[in-house]
N, C-alpha and C. Protein backbone atom coordinates (compact mmCIF):
# COMPACT_ATOMS: atom_id res chain seq x y z
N UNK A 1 0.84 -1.20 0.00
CA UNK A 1 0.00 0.00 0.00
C UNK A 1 0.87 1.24 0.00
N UNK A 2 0.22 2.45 -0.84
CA UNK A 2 1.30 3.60 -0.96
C UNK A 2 1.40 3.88 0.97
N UNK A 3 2.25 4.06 1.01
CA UNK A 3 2.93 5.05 2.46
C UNK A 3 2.72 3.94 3.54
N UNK A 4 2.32 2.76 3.64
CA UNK A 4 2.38 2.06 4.90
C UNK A 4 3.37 1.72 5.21
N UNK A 5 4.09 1.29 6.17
CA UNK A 5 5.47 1.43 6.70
C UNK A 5 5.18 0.90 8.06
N UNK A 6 6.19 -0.55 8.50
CA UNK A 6 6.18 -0.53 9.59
C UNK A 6 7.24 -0.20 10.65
N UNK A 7 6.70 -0.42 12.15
CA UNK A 7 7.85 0.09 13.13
C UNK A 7 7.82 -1.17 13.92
N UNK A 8 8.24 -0.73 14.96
CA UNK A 8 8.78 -2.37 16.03
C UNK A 8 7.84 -3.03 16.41
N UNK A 9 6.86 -2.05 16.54
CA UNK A 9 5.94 -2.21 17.79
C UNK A 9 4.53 -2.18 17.28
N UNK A 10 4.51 -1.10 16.07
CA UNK A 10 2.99 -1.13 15.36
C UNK A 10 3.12 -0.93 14.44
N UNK A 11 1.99 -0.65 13.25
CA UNK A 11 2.32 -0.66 12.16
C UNK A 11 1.86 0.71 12.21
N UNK A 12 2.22 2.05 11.07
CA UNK A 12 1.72 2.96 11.10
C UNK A 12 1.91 3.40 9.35
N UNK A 13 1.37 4.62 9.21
CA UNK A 13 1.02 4.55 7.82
C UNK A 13 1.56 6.94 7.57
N UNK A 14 2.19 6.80 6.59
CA UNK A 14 2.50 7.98 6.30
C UNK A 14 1.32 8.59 5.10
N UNK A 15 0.65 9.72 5.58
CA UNK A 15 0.04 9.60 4.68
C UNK A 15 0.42 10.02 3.29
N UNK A 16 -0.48 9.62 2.43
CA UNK A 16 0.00 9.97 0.45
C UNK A 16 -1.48 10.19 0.38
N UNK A 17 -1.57 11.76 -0.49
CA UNK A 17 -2.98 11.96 -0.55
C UNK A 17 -3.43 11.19 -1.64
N UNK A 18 -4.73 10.79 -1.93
CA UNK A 18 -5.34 9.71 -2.81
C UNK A 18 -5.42 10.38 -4.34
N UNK A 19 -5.59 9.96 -4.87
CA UNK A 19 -5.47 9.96 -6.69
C UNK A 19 -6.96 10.08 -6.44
N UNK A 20 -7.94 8.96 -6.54
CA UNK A 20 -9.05 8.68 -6.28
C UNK A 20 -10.14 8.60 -5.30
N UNK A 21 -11.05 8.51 -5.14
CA UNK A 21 -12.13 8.23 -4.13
C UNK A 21 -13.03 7.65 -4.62
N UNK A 22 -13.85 7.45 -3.90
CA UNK A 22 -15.34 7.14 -4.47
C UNK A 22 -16.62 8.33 -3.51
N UNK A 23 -17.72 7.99 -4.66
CA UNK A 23 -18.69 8.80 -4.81
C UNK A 23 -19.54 8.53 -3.56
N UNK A 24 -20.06 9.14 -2.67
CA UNK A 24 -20.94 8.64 -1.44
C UNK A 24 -22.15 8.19 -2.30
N UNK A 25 -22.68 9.24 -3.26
CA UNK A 25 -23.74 8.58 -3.75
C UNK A 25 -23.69 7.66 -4.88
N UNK A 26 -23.17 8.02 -5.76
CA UNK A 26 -23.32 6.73 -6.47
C UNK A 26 -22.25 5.94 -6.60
N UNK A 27 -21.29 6.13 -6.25
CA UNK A 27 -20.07 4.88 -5.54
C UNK A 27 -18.84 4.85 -6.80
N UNK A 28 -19.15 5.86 -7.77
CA UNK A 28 -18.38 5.88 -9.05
C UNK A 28 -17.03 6.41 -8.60
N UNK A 29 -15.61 5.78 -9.04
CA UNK A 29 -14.67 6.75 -8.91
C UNK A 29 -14.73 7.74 -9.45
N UNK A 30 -13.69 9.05 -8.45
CA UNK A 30 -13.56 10.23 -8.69
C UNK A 30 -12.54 10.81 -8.57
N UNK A 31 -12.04 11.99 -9.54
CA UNK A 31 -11.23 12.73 -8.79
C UNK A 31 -10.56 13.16 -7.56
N UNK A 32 -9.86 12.80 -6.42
CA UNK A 32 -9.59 13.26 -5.15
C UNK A 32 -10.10 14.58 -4.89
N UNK A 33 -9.80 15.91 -5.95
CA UNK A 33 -9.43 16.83 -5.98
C UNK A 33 -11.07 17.60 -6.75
N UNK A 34 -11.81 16.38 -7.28
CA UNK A 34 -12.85 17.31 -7.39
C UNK A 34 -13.87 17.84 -7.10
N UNK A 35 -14.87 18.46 -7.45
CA UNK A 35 -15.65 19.93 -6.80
C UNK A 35 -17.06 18.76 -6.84
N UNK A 36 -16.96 18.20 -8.13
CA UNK A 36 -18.41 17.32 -8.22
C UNK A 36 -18.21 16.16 -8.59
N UNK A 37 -19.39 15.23 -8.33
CA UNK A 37 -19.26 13.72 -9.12
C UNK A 37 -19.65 13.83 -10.64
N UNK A 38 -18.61 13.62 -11.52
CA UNK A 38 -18.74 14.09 -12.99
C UNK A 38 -19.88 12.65 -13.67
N UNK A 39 -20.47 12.03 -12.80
CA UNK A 39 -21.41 11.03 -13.15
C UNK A 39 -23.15 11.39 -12.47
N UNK A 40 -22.88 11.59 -11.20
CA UNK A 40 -24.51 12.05 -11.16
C UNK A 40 -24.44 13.57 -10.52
N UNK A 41 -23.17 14.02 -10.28
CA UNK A 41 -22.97 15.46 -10.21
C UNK A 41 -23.40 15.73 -8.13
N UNK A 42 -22.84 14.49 -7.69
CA UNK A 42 -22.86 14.94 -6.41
C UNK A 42 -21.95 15.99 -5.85
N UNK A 43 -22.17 16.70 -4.96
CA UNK A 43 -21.30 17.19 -4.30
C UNK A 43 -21.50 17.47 -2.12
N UNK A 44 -19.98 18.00 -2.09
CA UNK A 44 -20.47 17.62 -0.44
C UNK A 44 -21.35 18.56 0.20
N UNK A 45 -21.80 19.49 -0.51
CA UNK A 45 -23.24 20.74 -0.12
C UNK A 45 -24.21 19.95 -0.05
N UNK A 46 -24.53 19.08 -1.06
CA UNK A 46 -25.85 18.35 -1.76
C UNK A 46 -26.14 17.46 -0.30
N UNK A 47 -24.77 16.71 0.51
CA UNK A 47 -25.57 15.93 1.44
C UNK A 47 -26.18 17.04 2.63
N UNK A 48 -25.32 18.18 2.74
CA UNK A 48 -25.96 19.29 3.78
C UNK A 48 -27.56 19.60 3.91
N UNK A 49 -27.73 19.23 2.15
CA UNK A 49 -29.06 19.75 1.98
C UNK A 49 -30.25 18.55 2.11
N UNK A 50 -29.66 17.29 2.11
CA UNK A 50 -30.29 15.84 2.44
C UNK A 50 -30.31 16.06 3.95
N UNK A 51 -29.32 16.12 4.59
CA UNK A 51 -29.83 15.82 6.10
C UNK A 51 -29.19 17.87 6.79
N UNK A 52 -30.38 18.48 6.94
CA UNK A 52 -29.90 19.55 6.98
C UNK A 52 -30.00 19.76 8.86
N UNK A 53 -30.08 18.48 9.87
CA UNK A 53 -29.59 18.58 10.77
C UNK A 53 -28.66 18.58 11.50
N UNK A 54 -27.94 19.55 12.87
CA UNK A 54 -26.96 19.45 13.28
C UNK A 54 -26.52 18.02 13.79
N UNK A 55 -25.75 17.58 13.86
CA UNK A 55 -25.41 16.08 14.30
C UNK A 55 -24.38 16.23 15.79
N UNK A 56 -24.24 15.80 16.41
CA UNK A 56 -23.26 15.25 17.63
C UNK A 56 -21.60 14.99 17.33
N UNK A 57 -21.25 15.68 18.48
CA UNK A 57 -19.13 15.00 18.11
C UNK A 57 -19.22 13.75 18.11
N UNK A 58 -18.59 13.17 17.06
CA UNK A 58 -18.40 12.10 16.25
C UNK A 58 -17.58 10.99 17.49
N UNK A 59 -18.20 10.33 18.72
CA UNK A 59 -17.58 9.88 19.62
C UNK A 59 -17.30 8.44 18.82
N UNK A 60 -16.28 7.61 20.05
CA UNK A 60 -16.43 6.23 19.32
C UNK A 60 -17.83 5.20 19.41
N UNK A 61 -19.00 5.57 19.92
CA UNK A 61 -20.01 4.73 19.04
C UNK A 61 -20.86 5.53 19.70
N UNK A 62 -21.69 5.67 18.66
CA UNK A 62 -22.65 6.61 18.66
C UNK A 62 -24.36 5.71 18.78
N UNK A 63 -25.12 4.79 19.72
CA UNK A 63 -25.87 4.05 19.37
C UNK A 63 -27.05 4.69 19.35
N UNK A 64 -27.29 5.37 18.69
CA UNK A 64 -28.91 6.47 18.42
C UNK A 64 -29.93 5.31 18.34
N UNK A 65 -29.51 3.61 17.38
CA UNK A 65 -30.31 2.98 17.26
C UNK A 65 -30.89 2.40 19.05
N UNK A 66 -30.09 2.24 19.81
CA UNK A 66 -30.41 1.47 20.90
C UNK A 66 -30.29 -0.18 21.01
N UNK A 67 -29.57 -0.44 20.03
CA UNK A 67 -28.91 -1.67 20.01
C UNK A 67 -27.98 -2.39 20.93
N UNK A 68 -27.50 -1.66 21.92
CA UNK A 68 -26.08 -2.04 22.32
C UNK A 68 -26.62 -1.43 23.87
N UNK A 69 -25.77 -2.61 24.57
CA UNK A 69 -25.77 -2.15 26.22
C UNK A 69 -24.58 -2.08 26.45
N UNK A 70 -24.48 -1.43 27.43
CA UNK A 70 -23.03 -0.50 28.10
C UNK A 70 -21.66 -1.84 28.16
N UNK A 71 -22.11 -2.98 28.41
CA UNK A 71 -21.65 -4.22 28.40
C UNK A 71 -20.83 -4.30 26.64
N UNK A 72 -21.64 -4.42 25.76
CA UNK A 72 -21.78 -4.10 24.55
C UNK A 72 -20.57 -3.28 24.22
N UNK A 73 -21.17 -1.93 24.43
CA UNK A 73 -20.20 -0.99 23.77
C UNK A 73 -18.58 -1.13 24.36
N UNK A 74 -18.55 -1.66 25.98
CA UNK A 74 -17.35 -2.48 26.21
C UNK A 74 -16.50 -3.11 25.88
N UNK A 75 -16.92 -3.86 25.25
CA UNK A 75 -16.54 -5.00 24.17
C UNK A 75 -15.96 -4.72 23.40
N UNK A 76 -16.93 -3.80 22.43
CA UNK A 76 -16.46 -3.24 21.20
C UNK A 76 -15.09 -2.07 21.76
N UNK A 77 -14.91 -1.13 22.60
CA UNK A 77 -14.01 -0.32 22.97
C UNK A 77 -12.63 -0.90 22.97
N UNK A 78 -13.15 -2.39 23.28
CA UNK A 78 -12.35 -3.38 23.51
C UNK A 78 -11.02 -3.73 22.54
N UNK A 79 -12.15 -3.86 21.31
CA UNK A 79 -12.04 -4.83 20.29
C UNK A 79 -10.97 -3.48 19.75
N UNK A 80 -11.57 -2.51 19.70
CA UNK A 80 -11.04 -0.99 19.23
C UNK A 80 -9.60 -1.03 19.79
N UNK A 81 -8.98 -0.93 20.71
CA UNK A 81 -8.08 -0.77 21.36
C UNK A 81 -7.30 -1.44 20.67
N UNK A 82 -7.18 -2.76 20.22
CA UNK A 82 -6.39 -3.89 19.78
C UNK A 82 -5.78 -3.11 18.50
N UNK A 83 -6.92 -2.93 17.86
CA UNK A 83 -6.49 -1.93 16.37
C UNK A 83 -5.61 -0.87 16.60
N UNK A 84 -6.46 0.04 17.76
CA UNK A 84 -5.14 1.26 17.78
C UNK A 84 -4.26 1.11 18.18
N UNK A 85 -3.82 0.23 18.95
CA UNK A 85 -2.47 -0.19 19.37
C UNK A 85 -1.16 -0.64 18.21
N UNK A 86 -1.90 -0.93 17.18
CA UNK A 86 -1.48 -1.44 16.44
C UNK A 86 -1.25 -0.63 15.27
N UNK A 87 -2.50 0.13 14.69
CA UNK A 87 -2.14 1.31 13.85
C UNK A 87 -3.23 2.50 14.91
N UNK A 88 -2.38 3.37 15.13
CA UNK A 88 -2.55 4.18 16.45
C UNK A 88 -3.28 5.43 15.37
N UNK A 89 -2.53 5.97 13.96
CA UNK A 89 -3.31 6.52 13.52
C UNK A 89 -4.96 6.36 12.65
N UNK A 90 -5.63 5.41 12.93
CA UNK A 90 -6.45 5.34 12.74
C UNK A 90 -7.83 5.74 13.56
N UNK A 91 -9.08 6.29 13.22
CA UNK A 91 -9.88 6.87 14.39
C UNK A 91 -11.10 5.65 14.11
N UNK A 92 -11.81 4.77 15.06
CA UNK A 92 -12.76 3.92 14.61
C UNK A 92 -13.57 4.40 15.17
N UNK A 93 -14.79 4.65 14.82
CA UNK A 93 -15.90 4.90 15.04
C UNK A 93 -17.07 4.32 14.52
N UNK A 94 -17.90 3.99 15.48
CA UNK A 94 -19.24 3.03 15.08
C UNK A 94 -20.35 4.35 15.35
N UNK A 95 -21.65 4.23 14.76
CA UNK A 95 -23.04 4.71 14.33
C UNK A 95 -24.13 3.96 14.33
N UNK A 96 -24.83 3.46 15.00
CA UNK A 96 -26.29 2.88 15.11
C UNK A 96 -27.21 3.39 15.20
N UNK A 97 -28.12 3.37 13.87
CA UNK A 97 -29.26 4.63 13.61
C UNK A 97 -30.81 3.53 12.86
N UNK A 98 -31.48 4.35 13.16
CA UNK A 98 -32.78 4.28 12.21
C UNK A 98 -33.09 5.00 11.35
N UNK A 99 -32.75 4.92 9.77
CA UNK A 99 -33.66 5.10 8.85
C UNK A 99 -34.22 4.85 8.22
N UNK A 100 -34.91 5.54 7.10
CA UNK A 100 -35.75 5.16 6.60
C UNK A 100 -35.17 4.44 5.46
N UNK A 101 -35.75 3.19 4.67
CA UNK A 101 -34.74 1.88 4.11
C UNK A 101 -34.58 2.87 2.76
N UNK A 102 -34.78 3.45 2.36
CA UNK A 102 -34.66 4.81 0.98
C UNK A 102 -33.89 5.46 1.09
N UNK A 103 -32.79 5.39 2.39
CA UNK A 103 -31.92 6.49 2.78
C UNK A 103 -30.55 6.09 2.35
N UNK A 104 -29.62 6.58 1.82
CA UNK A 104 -28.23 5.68 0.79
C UNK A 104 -27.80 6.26 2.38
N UNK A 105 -26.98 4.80 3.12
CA UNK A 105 -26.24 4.97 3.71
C UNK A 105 -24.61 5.69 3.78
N UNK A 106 -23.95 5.37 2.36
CA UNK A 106 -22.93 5.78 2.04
C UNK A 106 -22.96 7.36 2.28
N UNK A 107 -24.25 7.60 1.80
CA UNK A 107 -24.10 9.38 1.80
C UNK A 107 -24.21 9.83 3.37
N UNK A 108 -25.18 9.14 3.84
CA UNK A 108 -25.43 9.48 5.45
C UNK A 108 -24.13 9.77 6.14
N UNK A 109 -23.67 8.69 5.95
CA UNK A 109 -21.85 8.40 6.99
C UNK A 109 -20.88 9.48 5.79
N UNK A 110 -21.07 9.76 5.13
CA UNK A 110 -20.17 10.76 4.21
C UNK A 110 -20.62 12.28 5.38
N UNK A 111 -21.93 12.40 5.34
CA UNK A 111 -22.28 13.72 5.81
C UNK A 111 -22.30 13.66 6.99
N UNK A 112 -22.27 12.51 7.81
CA UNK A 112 -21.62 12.49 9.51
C UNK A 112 -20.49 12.73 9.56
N UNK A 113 -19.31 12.19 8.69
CA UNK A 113 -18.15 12.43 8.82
C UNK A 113 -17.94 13.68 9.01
N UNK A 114 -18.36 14.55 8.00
CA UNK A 114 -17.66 15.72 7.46
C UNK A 114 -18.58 17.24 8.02
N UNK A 115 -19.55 16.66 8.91
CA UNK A 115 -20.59 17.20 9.52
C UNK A 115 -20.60 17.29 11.42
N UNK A 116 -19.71 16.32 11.51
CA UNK A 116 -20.24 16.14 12.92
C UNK A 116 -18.51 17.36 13.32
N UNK A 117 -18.85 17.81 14.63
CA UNK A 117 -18.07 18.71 14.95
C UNK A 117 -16.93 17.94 15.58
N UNK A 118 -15.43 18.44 15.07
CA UNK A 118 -14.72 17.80 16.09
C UNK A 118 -14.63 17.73 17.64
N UNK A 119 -14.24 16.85 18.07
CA UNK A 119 -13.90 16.51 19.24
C UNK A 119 -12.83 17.44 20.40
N UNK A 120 -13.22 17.53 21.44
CA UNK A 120 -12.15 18.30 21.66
C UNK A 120 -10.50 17.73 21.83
N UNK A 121 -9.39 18.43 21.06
CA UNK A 121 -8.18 17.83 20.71
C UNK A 121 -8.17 16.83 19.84
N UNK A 122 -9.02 16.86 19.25
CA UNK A 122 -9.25 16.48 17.57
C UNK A 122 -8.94 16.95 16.29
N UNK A 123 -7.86 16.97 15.95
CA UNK A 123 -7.52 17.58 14.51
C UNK A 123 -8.41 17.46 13.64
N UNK A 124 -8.24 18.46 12.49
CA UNK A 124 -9.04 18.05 10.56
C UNK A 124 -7.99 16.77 10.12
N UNK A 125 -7.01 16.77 10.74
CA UNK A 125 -5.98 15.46 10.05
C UNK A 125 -6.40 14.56 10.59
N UNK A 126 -6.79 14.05 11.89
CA UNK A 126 -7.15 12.80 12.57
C UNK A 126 -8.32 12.64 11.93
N UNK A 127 -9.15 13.30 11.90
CA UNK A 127 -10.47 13.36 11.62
C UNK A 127 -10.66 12.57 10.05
N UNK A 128 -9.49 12.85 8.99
CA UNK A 128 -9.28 12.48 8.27
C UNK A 128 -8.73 10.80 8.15
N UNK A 129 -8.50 10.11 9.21
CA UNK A 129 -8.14 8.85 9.39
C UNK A 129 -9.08 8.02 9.94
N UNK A 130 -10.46 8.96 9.69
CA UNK A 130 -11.41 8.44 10.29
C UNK A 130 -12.36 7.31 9.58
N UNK A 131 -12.27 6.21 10.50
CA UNK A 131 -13.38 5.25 9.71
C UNK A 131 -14.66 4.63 10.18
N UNK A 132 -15.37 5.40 10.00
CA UNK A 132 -17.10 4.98 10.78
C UNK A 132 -17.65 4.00 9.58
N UNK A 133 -18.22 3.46 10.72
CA UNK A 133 -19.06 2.17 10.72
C UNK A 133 -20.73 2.49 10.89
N UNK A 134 -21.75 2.89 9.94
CA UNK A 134 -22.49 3.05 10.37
C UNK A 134 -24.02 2.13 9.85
N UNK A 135 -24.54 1.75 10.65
CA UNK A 135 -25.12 0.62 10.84
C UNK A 135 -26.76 1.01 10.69
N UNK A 136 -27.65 0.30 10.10
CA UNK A 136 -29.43 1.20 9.64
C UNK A 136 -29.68 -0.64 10.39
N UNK A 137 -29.82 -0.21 11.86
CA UNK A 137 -30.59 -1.21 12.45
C UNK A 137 -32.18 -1.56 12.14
N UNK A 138 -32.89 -0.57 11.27
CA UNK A 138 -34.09 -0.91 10.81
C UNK A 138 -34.40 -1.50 9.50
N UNK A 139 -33.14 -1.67 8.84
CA UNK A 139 -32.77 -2.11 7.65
C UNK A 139 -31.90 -3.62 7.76
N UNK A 140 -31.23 -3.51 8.69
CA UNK A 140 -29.93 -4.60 8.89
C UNK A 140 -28.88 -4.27 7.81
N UNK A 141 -28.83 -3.43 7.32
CA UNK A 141 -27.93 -2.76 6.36
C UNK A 141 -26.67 -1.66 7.42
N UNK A 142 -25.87 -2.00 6.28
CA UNK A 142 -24.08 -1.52 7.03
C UNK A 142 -23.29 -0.74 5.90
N UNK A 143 -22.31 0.21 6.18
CA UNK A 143 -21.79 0.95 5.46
C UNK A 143 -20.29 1.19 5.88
N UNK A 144 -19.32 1.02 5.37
CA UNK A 144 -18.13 1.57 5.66
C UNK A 144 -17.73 3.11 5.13
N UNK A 145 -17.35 3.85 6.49
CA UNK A 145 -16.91 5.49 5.26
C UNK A 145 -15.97 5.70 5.47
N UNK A 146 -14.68 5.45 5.17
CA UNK A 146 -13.31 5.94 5.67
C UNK A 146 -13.14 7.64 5.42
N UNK A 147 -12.26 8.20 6.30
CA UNK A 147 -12.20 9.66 5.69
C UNK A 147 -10.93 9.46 4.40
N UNK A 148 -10.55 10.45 4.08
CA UNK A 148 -10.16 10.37 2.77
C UNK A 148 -8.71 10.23 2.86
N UNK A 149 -7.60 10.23 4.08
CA UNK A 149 -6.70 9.58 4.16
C UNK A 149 -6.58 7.99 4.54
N UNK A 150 -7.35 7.62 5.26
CA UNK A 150 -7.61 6.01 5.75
C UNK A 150 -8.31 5.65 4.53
N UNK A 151 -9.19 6.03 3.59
CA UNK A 151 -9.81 5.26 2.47
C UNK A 151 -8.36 4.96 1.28
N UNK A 152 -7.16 5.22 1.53
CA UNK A 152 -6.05 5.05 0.38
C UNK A 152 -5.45 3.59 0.93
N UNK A 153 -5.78 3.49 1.82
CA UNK A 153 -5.22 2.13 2.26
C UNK A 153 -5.50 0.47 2.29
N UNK A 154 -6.72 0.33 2.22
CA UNK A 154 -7.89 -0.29 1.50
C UNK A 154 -8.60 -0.45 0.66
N UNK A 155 -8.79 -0.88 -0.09
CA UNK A 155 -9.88 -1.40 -1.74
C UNK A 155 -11.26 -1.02 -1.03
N UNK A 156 -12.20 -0.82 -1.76
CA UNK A 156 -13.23 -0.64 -1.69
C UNK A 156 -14.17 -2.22 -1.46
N UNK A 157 -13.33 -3.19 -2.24
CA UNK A 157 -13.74 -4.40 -2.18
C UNK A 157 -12.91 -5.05 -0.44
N UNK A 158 -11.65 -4.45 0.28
CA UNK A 158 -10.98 -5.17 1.37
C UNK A 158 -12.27 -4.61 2.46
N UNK A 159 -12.64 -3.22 1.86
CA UNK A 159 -13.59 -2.21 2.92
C UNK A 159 -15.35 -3.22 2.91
N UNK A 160 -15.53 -3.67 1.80
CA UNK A 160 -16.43 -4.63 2.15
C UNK A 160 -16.30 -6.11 2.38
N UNK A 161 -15.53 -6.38 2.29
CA UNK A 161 -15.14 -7.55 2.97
C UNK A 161 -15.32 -7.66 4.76
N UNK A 162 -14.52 -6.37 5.42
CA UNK A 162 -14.99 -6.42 6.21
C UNK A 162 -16.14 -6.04 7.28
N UNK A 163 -16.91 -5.53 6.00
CA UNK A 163 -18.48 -5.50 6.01
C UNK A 163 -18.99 -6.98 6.98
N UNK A 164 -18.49 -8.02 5.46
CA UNK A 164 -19.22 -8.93 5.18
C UNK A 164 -18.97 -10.25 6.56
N UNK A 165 -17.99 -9.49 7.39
CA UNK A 165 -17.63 -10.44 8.35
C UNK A 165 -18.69 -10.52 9.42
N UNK A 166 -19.54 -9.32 9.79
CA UNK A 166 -20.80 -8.97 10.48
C UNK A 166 -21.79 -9.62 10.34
N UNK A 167 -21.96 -10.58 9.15
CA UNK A 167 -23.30 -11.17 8.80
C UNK A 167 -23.73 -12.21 9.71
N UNK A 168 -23.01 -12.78 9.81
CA UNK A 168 -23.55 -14.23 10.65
C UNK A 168 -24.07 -13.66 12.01
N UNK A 169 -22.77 -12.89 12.87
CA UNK A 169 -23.70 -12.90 14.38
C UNK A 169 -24.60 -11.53 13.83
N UNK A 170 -24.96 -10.76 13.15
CA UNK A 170 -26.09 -9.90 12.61
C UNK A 170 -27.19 -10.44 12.78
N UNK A 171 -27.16 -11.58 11.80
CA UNK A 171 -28.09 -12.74 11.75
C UNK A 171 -29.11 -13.17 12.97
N UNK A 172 -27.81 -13.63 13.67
CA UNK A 172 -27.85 -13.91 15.04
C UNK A 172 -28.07 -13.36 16.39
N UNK A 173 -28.61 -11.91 15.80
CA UNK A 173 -29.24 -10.69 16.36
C UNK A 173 -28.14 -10.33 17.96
N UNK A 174 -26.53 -10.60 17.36
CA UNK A 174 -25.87 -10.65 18.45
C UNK A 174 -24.90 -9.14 17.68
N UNK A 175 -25.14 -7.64 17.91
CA UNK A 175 -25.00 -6.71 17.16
C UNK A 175 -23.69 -6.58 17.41
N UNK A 176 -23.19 -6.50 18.67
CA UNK A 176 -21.89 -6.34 19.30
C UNK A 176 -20.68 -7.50 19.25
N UNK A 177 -21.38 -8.73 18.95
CA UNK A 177 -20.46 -9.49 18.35
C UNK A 177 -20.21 -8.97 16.60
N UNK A 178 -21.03 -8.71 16.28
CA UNK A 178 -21.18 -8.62 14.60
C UNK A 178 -19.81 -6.83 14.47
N UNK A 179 -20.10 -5.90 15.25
CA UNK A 179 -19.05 -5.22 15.42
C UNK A 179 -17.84 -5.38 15.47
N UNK A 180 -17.63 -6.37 16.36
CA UNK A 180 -16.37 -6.91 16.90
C UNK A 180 -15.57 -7.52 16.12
N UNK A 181 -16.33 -8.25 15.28
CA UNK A 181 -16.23 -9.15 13.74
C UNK A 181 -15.39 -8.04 13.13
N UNK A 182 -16.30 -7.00 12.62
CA UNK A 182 -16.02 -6.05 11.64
C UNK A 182 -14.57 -5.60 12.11
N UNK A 183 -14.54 -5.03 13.03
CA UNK A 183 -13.00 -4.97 13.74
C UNK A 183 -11.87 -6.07 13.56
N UNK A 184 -12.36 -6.93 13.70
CA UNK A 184 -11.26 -7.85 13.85
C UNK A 184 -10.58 -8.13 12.12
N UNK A 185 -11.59 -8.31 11.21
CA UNK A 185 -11.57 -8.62 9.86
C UNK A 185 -10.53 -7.21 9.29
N UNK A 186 -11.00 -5.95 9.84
CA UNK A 186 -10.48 -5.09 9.33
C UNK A 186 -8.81 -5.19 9.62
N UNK A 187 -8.52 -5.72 11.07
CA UNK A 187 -7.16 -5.69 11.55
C UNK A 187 -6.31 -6.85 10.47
N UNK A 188 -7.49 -7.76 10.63
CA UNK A 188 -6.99 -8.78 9.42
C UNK A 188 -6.00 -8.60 8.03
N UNK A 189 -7.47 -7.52 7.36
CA UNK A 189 -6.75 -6.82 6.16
C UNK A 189 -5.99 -6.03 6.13
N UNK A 190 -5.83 -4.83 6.95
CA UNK A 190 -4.72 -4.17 7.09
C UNK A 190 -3.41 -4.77 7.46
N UNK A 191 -3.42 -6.10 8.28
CA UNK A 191 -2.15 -6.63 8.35
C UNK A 191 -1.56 -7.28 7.05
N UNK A 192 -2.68 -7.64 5.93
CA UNK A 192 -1.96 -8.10 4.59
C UNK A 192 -1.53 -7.25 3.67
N UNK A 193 -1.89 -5.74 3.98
CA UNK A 193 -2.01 -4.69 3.32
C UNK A 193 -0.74 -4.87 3.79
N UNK A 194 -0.09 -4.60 5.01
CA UNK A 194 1.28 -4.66 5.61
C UNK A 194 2.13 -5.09 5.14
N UNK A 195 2.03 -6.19 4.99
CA UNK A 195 2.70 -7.25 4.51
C UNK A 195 3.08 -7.43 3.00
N UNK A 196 1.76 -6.95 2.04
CA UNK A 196 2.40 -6.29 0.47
C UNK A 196 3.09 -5.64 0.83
N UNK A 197 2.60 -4.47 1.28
CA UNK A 197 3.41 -3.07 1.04
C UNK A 197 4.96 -3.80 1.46
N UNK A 198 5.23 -4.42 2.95
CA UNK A 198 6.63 -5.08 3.11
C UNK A 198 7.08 -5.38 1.81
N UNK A 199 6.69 -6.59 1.47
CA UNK A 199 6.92 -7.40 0.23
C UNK A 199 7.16 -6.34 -1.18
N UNK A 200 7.15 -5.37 -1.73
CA UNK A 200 7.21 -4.59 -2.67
C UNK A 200 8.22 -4.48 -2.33
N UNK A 201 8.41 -3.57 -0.95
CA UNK A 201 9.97 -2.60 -0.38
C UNK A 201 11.21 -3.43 -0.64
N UNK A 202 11.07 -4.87 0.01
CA UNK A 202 11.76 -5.71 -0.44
C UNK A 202 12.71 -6.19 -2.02
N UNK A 203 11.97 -5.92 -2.74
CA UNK A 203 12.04 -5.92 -4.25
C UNK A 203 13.28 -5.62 -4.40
């Protein structure tokens, strides 16, 4: 992966700004650098004007749905820790909401990201390593949104993959295991991401 690099102790990642992105709404690559989606002409005003409410500092889990007991979110804080220890610049953040099943999640968690107020001693750069998880418990539908330095490090296909690790205990109406999943899968891929990027340097 461009700029990943490891150290003794963790792995950490320099950032390289992205060439590409993808579209919150319609998922098309894009320009890093541009103003609109040159396919259905999104832009980041357009989600202001979809959800034109103030939102909450972007904590690490946000359960609006009411899915998760304090036990729960434990767990998951848990599961969290393992990751940052490991790549320390990364920010994880989970979202459990109700909407309505018509609502494109991708755009939702695009306009939480870039909407919710920082934290206090929260940089625009951290903020940018940010990867929420946000979850339409009335749907059973899931979304990954990395901010736009943590999205260069992952495929869009590694980012649903570890979607797809959530399904079973989802299923299994066990939400906080199905989190934990997602966490763990993600540490997964980023450690093979590691391990190319090693393997190239090597060359």
């Amino acid at each position: 992966m461009n700029g990943l690099a490891g150290q003794s102790n963790h792995r950490s990642s320099r950032y390289a700004p992205p060439v590409s992105i993808a579209c919150p709404a319609c998922g098309s690559q894009i320009e890093a650098a541009a103003q609109r989606c040159p396919v259905c002409h999104f832009t980041g005003e357009a989600s202001m004007k979809v959800f034109p409410t103030a939102p909450p500092p972007l904590s690490t889990v946000i359960d609006a749905a009411g899915i998760l007991s304090e036990n729960d979110i434990g767990k998951i804080k848990a599961a969290r820790n393992v990751l940052r220890r490991q790549y320390p610049q990364f920010r994880w953040r989970i979202c459990s909401v109700r909407l309505p099943p018509e609502t494109s999640l991708p755009m939702f968690g695009f306009w939480l990201l870039n909407a919710c107020p920082l934290q206090e001693g929260e940089s625009a750069g951290e903020r940018a390593w940010t990867v929420l998880l946000v979850i339409n418990a009335a749907t059973g539908q899931a979304a990954v949104i990395p901010g736009y330095a943590a999205e260069t490090i992952l495929t869009d296909d590694e980012w649903q993959n570890a979607l797809a690790a959530m399904t079973r205990a989802w299923r299994a109406r066990k939400p906080a295991l199905a989190i934990c999943q997602y966490l763990k899968a993600a540490d997964h891929l980023l450690n093979q991401a590691w391990k190319r990027h090693n393997a190239r340097r090597s060359r």
